[in-house]
PDB file of N, CA and C in Angstrom:
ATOM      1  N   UNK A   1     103.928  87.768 103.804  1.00  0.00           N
ATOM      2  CA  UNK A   1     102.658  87.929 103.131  1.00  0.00           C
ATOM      3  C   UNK A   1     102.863  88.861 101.944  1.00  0.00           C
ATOM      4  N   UNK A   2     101.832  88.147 100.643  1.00  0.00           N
ATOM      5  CA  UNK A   2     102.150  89.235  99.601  1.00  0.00           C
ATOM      6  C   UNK A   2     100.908  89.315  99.205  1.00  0.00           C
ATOM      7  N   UNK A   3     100.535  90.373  99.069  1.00  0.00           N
ATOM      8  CA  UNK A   3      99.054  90.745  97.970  1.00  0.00           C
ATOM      9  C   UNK A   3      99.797  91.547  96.314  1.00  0.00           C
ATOM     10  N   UNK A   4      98.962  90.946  95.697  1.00  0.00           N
ATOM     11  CA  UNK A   4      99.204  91.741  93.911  1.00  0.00           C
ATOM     12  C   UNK A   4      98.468  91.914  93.201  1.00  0.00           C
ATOM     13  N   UNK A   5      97.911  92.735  93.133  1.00  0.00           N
ATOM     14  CA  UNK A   5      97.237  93.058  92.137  1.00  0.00           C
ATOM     15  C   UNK A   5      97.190  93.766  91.391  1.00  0.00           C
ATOM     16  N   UNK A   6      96.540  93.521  89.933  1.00  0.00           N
ATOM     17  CA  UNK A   6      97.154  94.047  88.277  1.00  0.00           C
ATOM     18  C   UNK A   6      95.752  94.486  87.687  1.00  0.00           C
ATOM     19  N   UNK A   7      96.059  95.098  86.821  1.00  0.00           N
ATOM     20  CA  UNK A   7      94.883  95.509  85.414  1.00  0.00           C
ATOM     21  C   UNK A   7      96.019  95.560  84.113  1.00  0.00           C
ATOM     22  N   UNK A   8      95.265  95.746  83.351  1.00  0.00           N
ATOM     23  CA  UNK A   8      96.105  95.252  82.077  1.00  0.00           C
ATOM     24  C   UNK A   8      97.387  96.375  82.209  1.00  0.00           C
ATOM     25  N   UNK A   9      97.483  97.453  82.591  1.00  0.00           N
ATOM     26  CA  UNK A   9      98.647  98.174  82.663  1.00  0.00           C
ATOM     27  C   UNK A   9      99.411  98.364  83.444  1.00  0.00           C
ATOM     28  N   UNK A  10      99.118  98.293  84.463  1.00  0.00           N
ATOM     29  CA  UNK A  10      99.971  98.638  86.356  1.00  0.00           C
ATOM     30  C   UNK A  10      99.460  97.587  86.951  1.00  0.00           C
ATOM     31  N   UNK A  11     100.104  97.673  88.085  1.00  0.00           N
ATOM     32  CA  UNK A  11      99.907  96.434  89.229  1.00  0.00           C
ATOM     33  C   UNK A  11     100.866  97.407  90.436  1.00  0.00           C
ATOM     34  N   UNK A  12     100.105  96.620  91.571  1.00  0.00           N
ATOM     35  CA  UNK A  12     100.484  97.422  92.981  1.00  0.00           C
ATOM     36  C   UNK A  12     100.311  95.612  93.943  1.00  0.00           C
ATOM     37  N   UNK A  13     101.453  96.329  95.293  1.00  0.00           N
ATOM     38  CA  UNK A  13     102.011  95.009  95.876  1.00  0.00           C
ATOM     39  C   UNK A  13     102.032  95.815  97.107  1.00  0.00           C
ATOM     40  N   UNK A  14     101.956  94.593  97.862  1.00  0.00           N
ATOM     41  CA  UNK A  14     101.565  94.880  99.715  1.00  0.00           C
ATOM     42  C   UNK A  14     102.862  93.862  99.829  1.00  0.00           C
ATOM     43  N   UNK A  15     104.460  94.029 100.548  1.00  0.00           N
ATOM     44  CA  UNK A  15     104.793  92.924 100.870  1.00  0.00           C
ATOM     45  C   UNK A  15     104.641  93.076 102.466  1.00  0.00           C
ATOM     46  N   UNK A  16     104.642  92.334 103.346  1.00  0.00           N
ATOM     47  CA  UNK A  16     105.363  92.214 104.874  1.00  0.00           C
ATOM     48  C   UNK A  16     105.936  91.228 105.108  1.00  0.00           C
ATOM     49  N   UNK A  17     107.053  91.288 105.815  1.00  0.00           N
ATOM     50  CA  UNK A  17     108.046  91.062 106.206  1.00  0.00           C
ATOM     51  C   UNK A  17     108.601  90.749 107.142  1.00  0.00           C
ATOM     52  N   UNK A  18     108.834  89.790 108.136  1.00  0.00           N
ATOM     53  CA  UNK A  18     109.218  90.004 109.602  1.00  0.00           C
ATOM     54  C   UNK A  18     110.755  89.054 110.046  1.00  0.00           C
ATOM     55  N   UNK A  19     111.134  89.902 110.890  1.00  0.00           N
ATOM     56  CA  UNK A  19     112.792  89.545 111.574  1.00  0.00           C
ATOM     57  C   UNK A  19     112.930  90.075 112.714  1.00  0.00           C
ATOM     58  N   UNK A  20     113.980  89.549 113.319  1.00  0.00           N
ATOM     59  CA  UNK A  20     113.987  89.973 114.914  1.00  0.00           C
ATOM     60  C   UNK A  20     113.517  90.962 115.300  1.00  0.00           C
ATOM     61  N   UNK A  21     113.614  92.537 114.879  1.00  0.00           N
ATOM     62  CA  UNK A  21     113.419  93.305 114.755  1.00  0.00           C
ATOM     63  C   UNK A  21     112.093  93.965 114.560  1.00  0.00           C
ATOM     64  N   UNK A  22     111.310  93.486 114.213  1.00  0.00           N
ATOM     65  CA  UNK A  22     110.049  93.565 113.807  1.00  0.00           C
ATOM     66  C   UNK A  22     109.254  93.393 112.418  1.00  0.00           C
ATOM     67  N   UNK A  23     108.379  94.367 111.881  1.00  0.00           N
ATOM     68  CA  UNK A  23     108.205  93.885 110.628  1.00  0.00           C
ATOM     69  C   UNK A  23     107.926  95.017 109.489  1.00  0.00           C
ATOM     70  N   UNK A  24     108.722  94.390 108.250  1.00  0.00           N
ATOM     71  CA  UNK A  24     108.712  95.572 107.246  1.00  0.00           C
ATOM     72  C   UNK A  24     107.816  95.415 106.593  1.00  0.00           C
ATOM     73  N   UNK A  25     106.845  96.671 106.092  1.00  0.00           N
ATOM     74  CA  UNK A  25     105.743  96.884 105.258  1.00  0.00           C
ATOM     75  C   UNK A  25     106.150  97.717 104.170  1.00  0.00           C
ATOM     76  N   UNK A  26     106.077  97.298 102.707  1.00  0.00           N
ATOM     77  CA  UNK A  26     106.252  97.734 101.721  1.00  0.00           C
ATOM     78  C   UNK A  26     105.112  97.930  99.989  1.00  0.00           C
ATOM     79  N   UNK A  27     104.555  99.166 100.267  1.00  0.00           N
ATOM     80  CA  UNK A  27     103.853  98.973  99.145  1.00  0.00           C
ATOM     81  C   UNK A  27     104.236  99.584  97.922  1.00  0.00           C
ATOM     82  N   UNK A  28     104.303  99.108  97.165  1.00  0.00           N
ATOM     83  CA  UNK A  28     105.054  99.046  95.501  1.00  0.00           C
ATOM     84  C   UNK A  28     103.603  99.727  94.602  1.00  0.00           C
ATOM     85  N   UNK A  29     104.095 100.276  93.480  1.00  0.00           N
ATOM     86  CA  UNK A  29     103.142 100.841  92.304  1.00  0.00           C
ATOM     87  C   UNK A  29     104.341 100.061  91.504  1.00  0.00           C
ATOM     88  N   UNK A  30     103.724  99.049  90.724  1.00  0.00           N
ATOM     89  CA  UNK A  30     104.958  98.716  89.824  1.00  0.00           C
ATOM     90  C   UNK A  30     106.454  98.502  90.437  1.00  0.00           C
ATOM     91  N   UNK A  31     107.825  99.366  90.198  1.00  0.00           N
ATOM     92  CA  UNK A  31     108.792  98.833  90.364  1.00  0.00           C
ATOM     93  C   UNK A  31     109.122  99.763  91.719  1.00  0.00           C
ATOM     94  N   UNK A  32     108.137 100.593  91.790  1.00  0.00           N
ATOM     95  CA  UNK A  32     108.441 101.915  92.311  1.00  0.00           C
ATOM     96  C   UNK A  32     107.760 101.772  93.934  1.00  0.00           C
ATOM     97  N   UNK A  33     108.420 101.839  95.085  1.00  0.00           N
ATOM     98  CA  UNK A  33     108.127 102.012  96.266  1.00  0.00           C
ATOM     99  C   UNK A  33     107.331 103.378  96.538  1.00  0.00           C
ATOM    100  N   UNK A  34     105.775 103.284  96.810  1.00  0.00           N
ATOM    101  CA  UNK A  34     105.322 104.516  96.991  1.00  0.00           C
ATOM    102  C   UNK A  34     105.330 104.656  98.770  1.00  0.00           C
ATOM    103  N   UNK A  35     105.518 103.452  99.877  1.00  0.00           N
ATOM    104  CA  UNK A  35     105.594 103.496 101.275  1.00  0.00           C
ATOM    105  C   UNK A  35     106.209 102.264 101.475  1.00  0.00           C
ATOM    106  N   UNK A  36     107.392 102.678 102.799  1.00  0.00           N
ATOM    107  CA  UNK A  36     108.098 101.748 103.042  1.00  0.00           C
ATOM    108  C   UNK A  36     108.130 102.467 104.656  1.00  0.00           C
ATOM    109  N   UNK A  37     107.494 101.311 105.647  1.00  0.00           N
ATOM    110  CA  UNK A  37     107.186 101.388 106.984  1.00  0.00           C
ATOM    111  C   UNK A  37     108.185 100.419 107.482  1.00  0.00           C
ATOM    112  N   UNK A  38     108.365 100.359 109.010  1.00  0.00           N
ATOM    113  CA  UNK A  38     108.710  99.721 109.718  1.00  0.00           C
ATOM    114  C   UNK A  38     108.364  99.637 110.851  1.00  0.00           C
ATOM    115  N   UNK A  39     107.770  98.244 111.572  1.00  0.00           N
ATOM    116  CA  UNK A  39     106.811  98.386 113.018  1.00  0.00           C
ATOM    117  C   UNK A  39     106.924  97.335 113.746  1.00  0.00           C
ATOM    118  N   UNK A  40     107.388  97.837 115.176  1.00  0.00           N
ATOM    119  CA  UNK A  40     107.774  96.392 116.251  1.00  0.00           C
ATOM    120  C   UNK A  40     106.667  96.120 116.071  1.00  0.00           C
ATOM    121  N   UNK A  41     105.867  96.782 116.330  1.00  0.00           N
ATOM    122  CA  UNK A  41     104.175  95.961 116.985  1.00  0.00           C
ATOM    123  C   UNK A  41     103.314  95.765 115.692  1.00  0.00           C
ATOM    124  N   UNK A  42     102.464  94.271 116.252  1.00  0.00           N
ATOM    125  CA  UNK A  42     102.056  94.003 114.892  1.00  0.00           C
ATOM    126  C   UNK A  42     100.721  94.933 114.797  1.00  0.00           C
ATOM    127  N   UNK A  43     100.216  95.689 115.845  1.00  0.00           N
ATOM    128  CA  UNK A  43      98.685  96.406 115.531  1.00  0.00           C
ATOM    129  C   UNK A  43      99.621  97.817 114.633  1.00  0.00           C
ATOM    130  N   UNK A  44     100.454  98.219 114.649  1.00  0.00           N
ATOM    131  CA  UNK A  44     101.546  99.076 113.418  1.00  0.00           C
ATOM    132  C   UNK A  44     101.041  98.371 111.988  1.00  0.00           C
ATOM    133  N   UNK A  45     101.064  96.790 111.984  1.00  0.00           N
ATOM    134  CA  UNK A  45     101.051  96.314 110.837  1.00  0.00           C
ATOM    135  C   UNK A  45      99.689  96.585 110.206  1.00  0.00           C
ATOM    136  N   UNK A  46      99.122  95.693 111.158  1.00  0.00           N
ATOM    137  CA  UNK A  46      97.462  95.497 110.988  1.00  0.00           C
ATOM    138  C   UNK A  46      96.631  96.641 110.382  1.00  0.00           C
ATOM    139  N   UNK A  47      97.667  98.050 110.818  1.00  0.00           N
ATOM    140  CA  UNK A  47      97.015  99.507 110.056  1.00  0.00           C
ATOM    141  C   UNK A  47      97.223  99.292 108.770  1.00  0.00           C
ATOM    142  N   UNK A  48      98.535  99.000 108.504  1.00  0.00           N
ATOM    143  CA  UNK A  48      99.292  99.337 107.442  1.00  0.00           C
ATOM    144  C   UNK A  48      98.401  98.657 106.173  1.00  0.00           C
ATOM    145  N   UNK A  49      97.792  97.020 106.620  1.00  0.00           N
ATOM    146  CA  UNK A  49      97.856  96.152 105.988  1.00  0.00           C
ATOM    147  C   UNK A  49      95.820  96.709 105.844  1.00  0.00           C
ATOM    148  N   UNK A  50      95.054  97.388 106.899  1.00  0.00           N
ATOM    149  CA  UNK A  50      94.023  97.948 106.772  1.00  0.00           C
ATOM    150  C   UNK A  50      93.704  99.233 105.752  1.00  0.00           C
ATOM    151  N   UNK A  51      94.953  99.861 105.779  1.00  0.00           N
ATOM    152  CA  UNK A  51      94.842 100.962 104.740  1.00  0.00           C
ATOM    153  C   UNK A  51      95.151 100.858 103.303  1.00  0.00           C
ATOM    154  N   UNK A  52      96.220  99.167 103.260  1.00  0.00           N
ATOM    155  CA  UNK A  52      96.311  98.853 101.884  1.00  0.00           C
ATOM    156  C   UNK A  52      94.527  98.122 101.013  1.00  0.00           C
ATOM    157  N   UNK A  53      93.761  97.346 102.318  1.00  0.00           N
ATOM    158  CA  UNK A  53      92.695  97.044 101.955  1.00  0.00           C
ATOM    159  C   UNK A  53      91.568  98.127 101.755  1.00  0.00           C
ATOM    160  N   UNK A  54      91.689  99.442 102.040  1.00  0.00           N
ATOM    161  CA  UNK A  54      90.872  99.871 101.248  1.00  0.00           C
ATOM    162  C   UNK A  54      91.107 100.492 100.204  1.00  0.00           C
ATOM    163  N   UNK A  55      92.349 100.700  99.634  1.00  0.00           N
ATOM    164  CA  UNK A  55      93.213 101.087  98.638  1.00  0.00           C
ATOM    165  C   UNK A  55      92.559  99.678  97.392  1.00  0.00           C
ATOM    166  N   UNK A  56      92.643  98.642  97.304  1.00  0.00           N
ATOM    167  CA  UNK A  56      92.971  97.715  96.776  1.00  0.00           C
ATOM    168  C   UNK A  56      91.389  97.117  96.858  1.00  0.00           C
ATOM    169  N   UNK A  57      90.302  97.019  97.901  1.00  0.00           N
ATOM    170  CA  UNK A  57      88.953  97.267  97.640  1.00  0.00           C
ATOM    171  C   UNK A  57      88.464  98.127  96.593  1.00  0.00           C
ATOM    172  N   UNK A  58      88.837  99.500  96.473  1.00  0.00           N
ATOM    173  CA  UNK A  58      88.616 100.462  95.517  1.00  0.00           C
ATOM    174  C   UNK A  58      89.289  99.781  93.835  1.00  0.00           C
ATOM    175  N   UNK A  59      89.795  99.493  93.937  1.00  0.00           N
ATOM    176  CA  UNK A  59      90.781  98.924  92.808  1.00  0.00           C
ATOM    177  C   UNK A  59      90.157  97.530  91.966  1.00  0.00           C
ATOM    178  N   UNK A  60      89.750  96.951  93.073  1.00  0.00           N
ATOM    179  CA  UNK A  60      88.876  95.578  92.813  1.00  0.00           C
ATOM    180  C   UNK A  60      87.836  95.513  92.402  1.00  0.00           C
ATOM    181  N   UNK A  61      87.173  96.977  92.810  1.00  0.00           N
ATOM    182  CA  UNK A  61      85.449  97.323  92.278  1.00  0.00           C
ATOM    183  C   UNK A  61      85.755  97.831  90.644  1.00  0.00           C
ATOM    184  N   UNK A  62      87.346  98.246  90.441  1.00  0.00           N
ATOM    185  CA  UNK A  62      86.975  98.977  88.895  1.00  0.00           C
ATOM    186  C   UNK A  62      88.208  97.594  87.824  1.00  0.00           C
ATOM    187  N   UNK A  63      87.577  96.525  88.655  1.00  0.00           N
ATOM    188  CA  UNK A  63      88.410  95.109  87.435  1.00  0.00           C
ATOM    189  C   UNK A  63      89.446  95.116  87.920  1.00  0.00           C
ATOM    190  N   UNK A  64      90.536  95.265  88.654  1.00  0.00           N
ATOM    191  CA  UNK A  64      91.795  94.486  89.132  1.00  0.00           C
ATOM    192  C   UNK A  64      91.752  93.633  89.009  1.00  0.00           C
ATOM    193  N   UNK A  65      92.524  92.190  89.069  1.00  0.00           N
ATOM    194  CA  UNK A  65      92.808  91.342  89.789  1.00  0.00           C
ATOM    195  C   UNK A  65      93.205  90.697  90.886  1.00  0.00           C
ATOM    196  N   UNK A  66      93.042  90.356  91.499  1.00  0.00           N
ATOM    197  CA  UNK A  66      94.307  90.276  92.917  1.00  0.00           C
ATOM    198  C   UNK A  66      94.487  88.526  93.392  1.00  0.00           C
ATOM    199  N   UNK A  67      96.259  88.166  93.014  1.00  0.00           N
ATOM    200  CA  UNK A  67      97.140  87.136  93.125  1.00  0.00           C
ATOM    201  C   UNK A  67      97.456  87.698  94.836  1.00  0.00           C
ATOM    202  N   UNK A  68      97.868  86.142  95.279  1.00  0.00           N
ATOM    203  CA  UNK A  68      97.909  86.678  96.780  1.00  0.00           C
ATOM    204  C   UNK A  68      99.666  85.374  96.592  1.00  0.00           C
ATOM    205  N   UNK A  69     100.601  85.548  97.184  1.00  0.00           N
ATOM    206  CA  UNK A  69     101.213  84.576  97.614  1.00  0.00           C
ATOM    207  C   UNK A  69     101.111  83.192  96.858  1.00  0.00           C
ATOM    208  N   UNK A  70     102.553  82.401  95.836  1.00  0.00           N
ATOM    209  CA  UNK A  70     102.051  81.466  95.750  1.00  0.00           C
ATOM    210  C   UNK A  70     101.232  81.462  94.380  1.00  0.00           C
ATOM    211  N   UNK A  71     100.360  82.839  93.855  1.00  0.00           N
ATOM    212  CA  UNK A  71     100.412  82.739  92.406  1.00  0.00           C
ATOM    213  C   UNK A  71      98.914  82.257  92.303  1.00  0.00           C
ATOM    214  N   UNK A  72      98.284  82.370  93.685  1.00  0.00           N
ATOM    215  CA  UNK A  72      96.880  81.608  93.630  1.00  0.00           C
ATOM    216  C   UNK A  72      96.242  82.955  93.358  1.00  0.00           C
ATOM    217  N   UNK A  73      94.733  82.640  92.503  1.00  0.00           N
ATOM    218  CA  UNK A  73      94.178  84.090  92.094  1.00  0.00           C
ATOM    219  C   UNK A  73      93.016  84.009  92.539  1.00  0.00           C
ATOM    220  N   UNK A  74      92.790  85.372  93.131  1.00  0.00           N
ATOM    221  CA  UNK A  74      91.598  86.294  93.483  1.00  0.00           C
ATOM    222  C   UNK A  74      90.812  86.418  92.742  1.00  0.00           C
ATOM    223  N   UNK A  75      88.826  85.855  92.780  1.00  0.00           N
ATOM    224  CA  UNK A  75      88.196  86.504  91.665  1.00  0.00           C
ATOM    225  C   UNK A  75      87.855  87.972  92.593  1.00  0.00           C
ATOM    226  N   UNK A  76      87.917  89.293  91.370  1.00  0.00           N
ATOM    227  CA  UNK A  76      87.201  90.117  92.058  1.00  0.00           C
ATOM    228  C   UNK A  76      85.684  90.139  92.406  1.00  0.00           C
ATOM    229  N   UNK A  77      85.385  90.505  93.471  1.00  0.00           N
ATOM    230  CA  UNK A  77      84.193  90.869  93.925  1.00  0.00           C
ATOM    231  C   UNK A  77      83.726  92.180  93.715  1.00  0.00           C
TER     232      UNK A  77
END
């Protein structure tokens, strides 16, 4: 799973990730890793992926955009 979303200057990214092991959560500012998690269990994820949505709610109210996977686009709400 990927979330992206941009404004005309920066853009920030949610990836996750999963392998035997469990699953990697990575959120990006641009090129730059600001959190990089790792969690057998997916309710680990489900936080991860809850705290990027209100990060990225806030973001959406002041004009972001948000591309999800695939290049398909988000209107903001």
């Amino acid at each position: 799973m990927t979330r992206h979303l941009v404004n005309d200057t920066d853009e920030r990214r949610l990836l996750v990730t999963h392998d035997a092991g469990g699953w990697n959560v990575i959120e990006q500012r641009g090129t730059v890793v600001l959190r990089r998690v790792r969690r057998r269990l997916w309710q680990g994820v489900e936080r991860e992926i809850q705290r990027f949505e209100m990060a990225a709610g806030e973001l959406k109210r002041r004009g972001w955009i948000e591309y999800w996977s695939g290049g398909r686009r988000v209107s903001p709400s």
